[in-house]
Structure formats: structure tokens, C-alpha cells
C-alpha atoms as a PDB file:
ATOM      1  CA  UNK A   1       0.000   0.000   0.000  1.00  0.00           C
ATOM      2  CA  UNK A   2       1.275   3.220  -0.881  1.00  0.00           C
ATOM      3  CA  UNK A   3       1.602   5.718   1.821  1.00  0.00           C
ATOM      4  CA  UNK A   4       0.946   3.461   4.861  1.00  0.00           C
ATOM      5  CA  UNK A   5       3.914   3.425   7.706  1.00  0.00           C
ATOM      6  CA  UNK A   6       5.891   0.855   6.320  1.00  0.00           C
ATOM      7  CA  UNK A   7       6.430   2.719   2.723  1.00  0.00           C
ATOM      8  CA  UNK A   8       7.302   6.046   4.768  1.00  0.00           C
ATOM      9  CA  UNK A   9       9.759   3.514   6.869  1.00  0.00           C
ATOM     10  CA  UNK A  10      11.539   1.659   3.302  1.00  0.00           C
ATOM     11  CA  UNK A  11      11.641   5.008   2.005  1.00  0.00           C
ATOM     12  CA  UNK A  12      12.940   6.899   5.063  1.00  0.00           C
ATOM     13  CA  UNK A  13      15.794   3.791   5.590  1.00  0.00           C
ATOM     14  CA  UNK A  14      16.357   3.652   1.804  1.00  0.00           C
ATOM     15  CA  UNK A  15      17.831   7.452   1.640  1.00  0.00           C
ATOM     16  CA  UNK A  16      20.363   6.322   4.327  1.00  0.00           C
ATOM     17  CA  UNK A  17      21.168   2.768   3.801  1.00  0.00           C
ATOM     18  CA  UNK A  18      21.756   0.443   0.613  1.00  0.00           C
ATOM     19  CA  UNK A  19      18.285   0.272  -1.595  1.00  0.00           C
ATOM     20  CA  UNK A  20      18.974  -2.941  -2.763  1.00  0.00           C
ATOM     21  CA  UNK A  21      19.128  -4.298   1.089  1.00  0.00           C
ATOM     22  CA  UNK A  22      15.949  -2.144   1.796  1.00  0.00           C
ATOM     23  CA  UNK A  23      14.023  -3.683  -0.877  1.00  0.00           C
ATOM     24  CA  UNK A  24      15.069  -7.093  -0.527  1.00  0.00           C
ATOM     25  CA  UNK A  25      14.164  -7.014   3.336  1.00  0.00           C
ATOM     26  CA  UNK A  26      10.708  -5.146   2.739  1.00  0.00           C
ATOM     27  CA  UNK A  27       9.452  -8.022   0.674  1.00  0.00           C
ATOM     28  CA  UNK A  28      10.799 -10.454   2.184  1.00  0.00           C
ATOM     29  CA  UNK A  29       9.013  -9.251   5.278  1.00  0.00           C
ATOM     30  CA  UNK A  30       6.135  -9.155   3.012  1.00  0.00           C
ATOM     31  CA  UNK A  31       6.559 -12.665   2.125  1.00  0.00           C
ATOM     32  CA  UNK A  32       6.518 -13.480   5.958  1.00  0.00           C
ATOM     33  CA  UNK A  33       3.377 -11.403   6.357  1.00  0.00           C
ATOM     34  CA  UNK A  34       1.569 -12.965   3.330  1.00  0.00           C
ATOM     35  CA  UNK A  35       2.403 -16.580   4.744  1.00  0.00           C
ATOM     36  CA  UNK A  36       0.894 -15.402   8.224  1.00  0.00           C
ATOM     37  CA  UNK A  37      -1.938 -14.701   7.464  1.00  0.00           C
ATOM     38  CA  UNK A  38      -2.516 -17.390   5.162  1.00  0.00           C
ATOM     39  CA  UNK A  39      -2.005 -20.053   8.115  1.00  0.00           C
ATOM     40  CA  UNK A  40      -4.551 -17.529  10.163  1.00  0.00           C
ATOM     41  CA  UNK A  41      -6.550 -17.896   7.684  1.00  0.00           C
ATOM     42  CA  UNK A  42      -6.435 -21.482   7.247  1.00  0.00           C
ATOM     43  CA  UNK A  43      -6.698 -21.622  11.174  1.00  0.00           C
ATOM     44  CA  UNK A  44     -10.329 -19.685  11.053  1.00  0.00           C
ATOM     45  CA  UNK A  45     -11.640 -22.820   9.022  1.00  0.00           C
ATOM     46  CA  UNK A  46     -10.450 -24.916  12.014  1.00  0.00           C
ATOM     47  CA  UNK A  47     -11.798 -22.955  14.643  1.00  0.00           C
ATOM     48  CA  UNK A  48     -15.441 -22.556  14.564  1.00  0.00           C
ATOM     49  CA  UNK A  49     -16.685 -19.707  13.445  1.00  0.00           C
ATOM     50  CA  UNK A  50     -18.795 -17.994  16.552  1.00  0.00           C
ATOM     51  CA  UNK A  51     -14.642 -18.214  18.487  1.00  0.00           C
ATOM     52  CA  UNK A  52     -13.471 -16.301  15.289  1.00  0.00           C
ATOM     53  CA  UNK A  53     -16.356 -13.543  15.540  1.00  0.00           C
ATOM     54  CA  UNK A  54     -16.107 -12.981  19.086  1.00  0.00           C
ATOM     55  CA  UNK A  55     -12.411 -12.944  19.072  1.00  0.00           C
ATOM     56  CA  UNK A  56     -12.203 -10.412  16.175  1.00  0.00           C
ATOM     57  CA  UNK A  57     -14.484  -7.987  17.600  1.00  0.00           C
ATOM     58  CA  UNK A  58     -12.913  -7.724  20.920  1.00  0.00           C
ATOM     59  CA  UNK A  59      -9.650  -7.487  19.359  1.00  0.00           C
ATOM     60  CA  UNK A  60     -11.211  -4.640  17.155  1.00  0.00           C
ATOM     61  CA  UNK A  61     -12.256  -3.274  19.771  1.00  0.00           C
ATOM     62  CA  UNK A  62      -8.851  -3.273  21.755  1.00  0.00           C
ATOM     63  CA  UNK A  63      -7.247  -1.842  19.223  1.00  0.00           C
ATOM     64  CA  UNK A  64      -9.097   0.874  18.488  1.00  0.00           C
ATOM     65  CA  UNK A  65      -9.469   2.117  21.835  1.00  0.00           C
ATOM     66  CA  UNK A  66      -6.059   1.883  22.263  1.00  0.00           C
ATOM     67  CA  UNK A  67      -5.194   4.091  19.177  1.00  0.00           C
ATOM     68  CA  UNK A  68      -7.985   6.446  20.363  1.00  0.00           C
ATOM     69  CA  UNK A  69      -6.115   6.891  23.450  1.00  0.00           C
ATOM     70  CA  UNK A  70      -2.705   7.349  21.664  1.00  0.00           C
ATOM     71  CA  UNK A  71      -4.122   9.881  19.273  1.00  0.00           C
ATOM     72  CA  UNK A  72      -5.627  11.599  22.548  1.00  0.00           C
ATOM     73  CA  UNK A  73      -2.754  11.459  24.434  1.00  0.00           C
ATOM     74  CA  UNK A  74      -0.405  12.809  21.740  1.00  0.00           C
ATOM     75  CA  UNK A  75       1.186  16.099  21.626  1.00  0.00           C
ATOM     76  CA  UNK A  76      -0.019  18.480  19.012  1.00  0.00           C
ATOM     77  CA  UNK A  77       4.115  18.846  18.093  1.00  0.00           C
ATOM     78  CA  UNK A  78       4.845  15.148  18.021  1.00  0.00           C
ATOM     79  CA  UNK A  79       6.629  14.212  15.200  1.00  0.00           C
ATOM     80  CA  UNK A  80       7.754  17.266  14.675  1.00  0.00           C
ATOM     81  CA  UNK A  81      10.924  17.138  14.743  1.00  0.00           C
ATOM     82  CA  UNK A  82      11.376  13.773  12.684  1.00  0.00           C
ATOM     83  CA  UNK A  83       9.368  15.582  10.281  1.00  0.00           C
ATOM     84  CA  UNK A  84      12.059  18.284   9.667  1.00  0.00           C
ATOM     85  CA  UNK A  85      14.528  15.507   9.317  1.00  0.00           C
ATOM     86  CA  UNK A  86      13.395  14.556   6.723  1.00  0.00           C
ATOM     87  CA  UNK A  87      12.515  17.388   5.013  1.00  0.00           C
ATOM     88  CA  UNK A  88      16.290  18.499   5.779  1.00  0.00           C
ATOM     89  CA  UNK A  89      17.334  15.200   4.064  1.00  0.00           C
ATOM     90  CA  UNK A  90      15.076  15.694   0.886  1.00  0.00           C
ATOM     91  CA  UNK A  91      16.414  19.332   0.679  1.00  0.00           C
ATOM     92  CA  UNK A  92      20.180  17.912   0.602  1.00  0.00           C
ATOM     93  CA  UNK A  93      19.229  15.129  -1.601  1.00  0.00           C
ATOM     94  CA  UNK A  94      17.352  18.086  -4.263  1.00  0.00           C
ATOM     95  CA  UNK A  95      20.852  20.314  -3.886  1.00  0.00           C
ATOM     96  CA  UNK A  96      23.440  17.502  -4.563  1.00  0.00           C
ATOM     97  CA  UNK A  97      21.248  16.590  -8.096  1.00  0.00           C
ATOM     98  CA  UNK A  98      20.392  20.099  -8.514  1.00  0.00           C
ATOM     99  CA  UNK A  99      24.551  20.579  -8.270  1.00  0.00           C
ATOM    100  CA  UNK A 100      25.591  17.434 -10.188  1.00  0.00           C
ATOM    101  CA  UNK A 101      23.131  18.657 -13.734  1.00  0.00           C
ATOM    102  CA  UNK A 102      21.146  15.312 -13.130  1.00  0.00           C
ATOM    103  CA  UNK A 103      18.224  15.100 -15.082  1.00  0.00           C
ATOM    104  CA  UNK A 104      17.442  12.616 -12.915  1.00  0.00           C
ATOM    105  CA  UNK A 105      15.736  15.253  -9.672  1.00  0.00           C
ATOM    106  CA  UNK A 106      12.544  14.793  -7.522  1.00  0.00           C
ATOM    107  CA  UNK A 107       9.564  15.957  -9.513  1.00  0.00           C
ATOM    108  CA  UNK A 108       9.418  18.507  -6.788  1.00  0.00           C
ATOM    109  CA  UNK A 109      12.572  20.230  -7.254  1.00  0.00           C
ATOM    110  CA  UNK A 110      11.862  20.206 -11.211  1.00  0.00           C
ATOM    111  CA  UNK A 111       8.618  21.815 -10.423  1.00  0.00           C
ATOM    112  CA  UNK A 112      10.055  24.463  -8.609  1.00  0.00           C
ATOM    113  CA  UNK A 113      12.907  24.925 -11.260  1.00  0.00           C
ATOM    114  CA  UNK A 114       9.831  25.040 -13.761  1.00  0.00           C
ATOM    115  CA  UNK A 115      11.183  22.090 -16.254  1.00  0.00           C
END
């Protein structure tokens, strides 16, 4: 899925560390996930299925109160700072290929260059 936390993680760790190492660990974590939930979801056949309904709502439930209280808890300036990190980072990245001639810049920076 595009823009859930695990691209904005791969993308984050693939500025500072090798892509090819980023990639290969993102789907094979994928792989991992994809084989997890298809032994879950063998496992629901097992079980019968007023367990599985009763389970899954109170874990639904759980977890949502949970991130309720996270979101409620959190400061408005949380995040903040990683935020500007990043930002910082993407602003190098835009001035070293802005520096070297690459044609090969972030659409933003050849927006804002007007190509």
C-alpha cells in the first residue's frame, strides 16, 4: 500500500542505507506477512466460526481504543521534529542533483525549477 507506515519507513531507511538491502528485506518481510496470514486464515476454518467472531471484535475493539487513546494522548508537536529531518534530508538530496546537472531530480525540485 502506498503511503501506509511501512512505505514512509523503506523510504525513510532507503535514503540512508543500501536500496537494494531495503528492498530485498521489505518483501521479504512481506513474504513473511503474506504466509501469516494465510495459516490464520487457514486456522479460522479450524476454529469454529462464533470463536473467530467474538475474538475479532474484541480485538477490534482493543485496538481501536487503544489508538484512540494514543491519538488523545499525543502532543499536538509530536513528530515534529522527525518531520524536519526529513525534510532536511530531501532538501540535501534536491541540492546535490540540482549541483551534479542530473536530469534525474525529484519531480518537486523540477517543479520548482519550472522544467
Amino acid at each position: 500500500e502506498l503511503g501506509d507506515k511501512t512505505f514512509f519507513i523503506a523510504a525513510i531507511m532507503a535514503m540512508r542505507h543500501s536500496r537494494t538491502v531495503i528492498f530485498s528485506a521489505a518483501i521479504g518481510a512481506l513474504f513473511v506477512m503474506t504466509l501469516l496470514s494465510v495459516f490464520l486464515g487457514f486456522a479460522t476454518t479450524v476454529v469454529p466460526r462464533l470463536y473467530t467472531y467474538y475474538a475479532s471484535t474484541i480485538l477490534f475493539a482493543i485496538f481501536g481504543v487503544r489508538m484512540l487513546r494514543e491519538g488523545w494522548n499525543m502532543s499536538p508537536d509530536e513528530g515534529q521534529e522527525e518531520l524536519e529531518q526529513v525534510q532536511a534530508e530531501l532538501k540535501k538530496k534536491d541540492e546535490e542533483l540540482d549541483g551534479a546537472g542530473s536530469s534525474l531530480s525529484s519531480p518537486m525540485a523540477m517543479w520548482k525549477r519550472g522544467s
